[in-house]
PDB file of N, CA and C in Angstrom:
ATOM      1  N   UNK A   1      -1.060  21.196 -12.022  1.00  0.00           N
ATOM      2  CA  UNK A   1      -1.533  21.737 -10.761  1.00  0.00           C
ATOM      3  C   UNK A   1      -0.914  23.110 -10.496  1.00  0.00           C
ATOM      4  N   UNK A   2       0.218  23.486 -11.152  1.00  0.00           N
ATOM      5  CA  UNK A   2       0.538  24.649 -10.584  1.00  0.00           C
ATOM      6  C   UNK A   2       0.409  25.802 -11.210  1.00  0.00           C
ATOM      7  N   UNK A   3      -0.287  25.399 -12.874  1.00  0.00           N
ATOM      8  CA  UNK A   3      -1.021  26.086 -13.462  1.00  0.00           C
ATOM      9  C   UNK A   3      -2.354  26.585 -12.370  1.00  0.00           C
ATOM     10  N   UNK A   4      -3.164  25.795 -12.233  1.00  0.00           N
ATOM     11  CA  UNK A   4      -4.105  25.928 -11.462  1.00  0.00           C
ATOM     12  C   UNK A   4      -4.120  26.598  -9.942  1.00  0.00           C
ATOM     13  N   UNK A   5      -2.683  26.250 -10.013  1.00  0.00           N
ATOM     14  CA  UNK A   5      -2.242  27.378  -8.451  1.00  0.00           C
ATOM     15  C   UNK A   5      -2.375  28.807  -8.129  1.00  0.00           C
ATOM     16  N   UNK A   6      -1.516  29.067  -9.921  1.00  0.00           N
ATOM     17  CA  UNK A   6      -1.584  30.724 -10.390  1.00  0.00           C
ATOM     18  C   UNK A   6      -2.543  31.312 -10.598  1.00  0.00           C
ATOM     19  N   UNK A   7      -3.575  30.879 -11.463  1.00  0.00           N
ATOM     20  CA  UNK A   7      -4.645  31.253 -11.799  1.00  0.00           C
ATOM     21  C   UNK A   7      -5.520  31.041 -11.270  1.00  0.00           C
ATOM     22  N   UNK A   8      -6.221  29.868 -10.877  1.00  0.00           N
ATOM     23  CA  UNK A   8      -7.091  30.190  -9.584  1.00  0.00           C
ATOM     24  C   UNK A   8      -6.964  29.057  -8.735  1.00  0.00           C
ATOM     25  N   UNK A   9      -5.883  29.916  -7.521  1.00  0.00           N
ATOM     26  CA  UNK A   9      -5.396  29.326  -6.580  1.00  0.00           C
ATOM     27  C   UNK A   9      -6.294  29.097  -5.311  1.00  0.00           C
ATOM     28  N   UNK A  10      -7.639  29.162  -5.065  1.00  0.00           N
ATOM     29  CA  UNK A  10      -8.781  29.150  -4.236  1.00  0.00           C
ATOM     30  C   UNK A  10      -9.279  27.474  -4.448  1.00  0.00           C
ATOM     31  N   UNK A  11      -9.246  27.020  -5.845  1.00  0.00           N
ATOM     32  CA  UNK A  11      -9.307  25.896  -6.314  1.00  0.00           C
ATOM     33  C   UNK A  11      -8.645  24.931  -5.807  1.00  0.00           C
ATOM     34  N   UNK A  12      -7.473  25.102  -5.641  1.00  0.00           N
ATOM     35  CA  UNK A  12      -6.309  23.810  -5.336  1.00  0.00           C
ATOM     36  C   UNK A  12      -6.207  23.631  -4.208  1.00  0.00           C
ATOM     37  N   UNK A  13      -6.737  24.345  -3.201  1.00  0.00           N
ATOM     38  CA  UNK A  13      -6.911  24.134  -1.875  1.00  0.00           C
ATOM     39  C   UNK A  13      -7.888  23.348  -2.064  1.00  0.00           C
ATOM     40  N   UNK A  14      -8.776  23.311  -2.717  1.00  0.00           N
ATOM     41  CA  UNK A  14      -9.984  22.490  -2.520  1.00  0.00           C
ATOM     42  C   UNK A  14      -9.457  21.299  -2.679  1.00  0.00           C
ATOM     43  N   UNK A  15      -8.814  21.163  -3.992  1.00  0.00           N
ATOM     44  CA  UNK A  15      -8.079  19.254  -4.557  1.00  0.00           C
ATOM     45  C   UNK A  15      -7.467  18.913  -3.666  1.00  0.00           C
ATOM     46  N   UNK A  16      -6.373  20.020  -2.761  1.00  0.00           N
ATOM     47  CA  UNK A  16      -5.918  19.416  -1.420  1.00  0.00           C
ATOM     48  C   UNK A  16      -6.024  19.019  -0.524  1.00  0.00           C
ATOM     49  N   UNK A  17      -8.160  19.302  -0.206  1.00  0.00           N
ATOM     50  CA  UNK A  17      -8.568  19.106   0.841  1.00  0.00           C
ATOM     51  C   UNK A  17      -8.174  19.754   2.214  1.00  0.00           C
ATOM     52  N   UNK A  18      -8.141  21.182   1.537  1.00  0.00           N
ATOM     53  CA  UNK A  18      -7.961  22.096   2.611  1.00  0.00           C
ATOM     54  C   UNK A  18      -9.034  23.345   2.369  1.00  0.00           C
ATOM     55  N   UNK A  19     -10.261  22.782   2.749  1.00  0.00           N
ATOM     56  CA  UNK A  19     -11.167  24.026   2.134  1.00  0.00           C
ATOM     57  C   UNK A  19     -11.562  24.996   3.306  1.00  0.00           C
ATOM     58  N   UNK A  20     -11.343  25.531   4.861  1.00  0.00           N
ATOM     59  CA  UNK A  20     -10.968  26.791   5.192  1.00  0.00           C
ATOM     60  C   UNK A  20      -9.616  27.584   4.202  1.00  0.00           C
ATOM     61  N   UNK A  21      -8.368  26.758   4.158  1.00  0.00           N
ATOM     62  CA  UNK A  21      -7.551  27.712   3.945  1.00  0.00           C
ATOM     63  C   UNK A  21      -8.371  27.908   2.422  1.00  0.00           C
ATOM     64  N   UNK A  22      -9.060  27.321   1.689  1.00  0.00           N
ATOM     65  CA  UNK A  22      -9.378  27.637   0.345  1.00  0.00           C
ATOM     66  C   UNK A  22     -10.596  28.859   0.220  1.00  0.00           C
ATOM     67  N   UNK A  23     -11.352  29.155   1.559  1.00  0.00           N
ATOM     68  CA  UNK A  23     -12.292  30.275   1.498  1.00  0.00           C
ATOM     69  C   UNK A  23     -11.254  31.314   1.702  1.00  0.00           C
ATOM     70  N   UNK A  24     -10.212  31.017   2.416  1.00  0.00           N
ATOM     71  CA  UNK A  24      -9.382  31.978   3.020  1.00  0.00           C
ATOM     72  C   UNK A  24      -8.861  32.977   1.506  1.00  0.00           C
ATOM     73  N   UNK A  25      -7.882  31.739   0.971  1.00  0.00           N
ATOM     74  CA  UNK A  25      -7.572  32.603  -0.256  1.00  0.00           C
ATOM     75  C   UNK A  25      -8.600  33.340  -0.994  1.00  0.00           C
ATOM     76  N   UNK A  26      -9.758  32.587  -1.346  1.00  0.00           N
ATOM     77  CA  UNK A  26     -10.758  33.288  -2.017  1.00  0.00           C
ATOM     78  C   UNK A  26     -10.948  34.362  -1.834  1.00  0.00           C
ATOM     79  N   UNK A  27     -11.256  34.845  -0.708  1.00  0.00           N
ATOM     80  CA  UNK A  27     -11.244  36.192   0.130  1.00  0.00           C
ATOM     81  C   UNK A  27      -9.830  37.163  -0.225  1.00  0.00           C
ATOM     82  N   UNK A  28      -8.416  36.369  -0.376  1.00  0.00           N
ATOM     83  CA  UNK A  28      -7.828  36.872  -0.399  1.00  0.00           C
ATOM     84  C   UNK A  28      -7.491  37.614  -2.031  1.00  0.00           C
ATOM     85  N   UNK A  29      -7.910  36.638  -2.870  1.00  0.00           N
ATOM     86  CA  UNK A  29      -7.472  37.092  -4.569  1.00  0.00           C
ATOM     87  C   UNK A  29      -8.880  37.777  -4.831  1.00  0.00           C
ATOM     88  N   UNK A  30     -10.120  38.023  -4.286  1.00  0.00           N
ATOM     89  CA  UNK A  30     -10.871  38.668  -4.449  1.00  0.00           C
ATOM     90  C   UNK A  30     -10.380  40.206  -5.251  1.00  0.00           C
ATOM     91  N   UNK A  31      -9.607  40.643  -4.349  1.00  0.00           N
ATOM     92  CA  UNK A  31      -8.855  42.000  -4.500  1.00  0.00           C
ATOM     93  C   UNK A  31      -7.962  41.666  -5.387  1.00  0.00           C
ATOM     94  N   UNK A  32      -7.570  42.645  -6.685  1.00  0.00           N
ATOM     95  CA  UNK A  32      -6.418  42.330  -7.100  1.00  0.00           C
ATOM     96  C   UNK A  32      -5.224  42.567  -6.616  1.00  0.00           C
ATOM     97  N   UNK A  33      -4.669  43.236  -5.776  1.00  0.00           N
ATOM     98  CA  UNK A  33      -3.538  43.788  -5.411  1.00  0.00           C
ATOM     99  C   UNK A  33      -3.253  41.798  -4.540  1.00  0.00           C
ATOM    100  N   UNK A  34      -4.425  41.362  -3.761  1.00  0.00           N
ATOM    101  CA  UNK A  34      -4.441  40.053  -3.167  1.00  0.00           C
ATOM    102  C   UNK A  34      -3.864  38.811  -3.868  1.00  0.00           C
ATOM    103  N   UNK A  35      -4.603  38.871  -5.494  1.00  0.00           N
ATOM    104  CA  UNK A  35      -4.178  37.994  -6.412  1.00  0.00           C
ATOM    105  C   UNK A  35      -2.577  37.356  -6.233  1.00  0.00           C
ATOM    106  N   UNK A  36      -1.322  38.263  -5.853  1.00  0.00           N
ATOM    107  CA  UNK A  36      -0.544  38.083  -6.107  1.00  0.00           C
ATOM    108  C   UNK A  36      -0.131  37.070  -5.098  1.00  0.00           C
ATOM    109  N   UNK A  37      -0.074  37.112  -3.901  1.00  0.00           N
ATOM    110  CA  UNK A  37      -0.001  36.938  -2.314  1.00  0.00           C
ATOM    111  C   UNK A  37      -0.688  35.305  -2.542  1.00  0.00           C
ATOM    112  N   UNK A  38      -1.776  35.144  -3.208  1.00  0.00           N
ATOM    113  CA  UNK A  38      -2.526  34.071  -3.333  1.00  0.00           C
ATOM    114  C   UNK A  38      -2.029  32.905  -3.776  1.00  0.00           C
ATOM    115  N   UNK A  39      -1.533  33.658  -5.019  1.00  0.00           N
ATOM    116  CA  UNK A  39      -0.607  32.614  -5.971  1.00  0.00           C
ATOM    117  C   UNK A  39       0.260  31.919  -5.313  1.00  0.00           C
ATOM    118  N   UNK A  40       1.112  32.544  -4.563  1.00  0.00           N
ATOM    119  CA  UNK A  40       2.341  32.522  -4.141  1.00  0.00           C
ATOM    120  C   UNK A  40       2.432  31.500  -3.208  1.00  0.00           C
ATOM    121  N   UNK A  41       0.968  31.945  -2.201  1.00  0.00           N
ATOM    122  CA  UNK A  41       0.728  30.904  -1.139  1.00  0.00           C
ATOM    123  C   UNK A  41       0.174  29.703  -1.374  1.00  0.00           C
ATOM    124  N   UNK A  42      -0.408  29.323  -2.510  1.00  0.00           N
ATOM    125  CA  UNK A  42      -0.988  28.570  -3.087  1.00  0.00           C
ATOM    126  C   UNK A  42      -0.221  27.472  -3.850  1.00  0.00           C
ATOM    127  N   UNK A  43       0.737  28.212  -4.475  1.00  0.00           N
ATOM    128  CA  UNK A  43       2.447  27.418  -4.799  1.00  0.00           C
ATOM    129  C   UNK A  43       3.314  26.591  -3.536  1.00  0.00           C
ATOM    130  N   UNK A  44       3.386  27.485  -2.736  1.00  0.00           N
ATOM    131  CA  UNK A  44       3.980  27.160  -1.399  1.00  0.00           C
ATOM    132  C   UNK A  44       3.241  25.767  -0.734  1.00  0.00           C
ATOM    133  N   UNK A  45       2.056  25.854  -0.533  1.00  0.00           N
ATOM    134  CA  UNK A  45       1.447  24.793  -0.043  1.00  0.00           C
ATOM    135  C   UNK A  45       1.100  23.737  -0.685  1.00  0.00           C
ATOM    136  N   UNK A  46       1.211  23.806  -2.571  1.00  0.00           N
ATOM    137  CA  UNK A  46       1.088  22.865  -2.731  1.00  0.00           C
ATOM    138  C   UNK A  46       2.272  21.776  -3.294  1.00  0.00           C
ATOM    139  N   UNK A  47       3.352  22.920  -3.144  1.00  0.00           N
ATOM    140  CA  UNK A  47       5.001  21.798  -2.773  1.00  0.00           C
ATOM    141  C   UNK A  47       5.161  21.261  -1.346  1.00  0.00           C
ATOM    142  N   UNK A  48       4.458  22.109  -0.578  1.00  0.00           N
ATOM    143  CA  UNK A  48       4.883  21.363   0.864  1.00  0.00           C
ATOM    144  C   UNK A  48       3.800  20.526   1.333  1.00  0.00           C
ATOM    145  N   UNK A  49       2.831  20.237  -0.084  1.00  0.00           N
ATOM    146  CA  UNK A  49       1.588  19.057   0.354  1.00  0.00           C
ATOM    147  C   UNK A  49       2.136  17.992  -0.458  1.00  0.00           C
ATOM    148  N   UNK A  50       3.652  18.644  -1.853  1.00  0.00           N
ATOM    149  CA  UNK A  50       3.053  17.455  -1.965  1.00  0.00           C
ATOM    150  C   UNK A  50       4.758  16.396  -1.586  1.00  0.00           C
ATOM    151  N   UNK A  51       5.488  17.036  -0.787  1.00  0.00           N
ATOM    152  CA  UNK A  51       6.498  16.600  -0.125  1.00  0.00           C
ATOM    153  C   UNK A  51       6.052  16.315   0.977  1.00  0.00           C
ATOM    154  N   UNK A  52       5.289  16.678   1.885  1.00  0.00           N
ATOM    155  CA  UNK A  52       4.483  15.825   3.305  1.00  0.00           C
ATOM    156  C   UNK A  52       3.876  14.624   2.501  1.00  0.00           C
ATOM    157  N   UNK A  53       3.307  14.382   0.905  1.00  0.00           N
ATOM    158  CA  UNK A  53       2.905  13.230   0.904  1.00  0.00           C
ATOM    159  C   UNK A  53       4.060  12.014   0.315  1.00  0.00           C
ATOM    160  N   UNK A  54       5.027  12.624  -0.356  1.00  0.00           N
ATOM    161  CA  UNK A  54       6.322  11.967  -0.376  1.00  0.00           C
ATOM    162  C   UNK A  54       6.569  11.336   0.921  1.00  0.00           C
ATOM    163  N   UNK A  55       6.712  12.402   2.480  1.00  0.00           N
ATOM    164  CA  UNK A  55       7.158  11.555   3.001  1.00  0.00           C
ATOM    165  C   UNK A  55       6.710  10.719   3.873  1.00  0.00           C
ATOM    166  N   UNK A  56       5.215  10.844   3.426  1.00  0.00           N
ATOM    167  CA  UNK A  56       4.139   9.631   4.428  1.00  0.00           C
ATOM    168  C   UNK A  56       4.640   8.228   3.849  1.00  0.00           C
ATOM    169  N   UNK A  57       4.710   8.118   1.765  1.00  0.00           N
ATOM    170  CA  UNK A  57       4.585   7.247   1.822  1.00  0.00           C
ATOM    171  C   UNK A  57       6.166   6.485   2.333  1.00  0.00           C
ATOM    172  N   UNK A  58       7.541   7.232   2.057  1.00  0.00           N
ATOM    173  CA  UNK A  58       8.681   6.793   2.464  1.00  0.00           C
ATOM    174  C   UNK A  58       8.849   6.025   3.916  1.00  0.00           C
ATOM    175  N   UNK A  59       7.948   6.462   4.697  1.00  0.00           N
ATOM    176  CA  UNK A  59       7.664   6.105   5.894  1.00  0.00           C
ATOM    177  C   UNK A  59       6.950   4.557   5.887  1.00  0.00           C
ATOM    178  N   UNK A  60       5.862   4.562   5.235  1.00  0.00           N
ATOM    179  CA  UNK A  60       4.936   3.510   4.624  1.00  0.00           C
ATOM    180  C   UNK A  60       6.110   2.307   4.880  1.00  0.00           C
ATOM    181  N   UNK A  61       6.862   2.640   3.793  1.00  0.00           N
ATOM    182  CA  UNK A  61       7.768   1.933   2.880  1.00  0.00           C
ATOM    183  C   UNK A  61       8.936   1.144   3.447  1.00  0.00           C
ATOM    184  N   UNK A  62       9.227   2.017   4.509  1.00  0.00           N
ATOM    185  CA  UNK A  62       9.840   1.974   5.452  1.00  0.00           C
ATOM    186  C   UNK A  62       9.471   0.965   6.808  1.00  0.00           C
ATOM    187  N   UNK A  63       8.504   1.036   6.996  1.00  0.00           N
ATOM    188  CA  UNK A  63       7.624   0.070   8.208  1.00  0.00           C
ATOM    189  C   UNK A  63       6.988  -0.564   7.259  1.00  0.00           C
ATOM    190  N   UNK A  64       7.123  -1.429   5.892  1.00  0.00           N
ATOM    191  CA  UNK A  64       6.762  -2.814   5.781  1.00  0.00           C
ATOM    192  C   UNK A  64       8.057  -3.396   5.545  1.00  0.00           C
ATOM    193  N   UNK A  65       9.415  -2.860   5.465  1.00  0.00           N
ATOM    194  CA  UNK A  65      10.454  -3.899   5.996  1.00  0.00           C
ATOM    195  C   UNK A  65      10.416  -4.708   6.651  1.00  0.00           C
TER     196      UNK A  65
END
């Protein structure tokens, strides 16, 4: 996935089920100077999607004690 972040990071918003922010980037790596900015944000969100889903399920896990 984080192959897919770098290179086309418009994509992984989609697998994340975040498809405004995924037109958003699109728009944004359109431009190359954008490309970079894209990546970056695209990395970012998809460690902090996939640690928000770490800690849904810890929670889960937690309330069937």
């Amino acid at each position: 996935m984080i192959f897919l972040c770098i290179f086309i990071p418009f994509l992984s918003f989609f697998f994340m089920g975040k498809p405004f922010q995924g037109i958003l980037c699109l728009l944004l790596q359109i431009t190359l100077i954008g490309w970079l900015p894209a990546s970056l944000w695209a990395v970012f969100v998809y460690f902090s999607y996939k640690l928000d889903k770490q800690h849904k399920e810890l929670l889960e896990a937690q309330n069937k004690d």
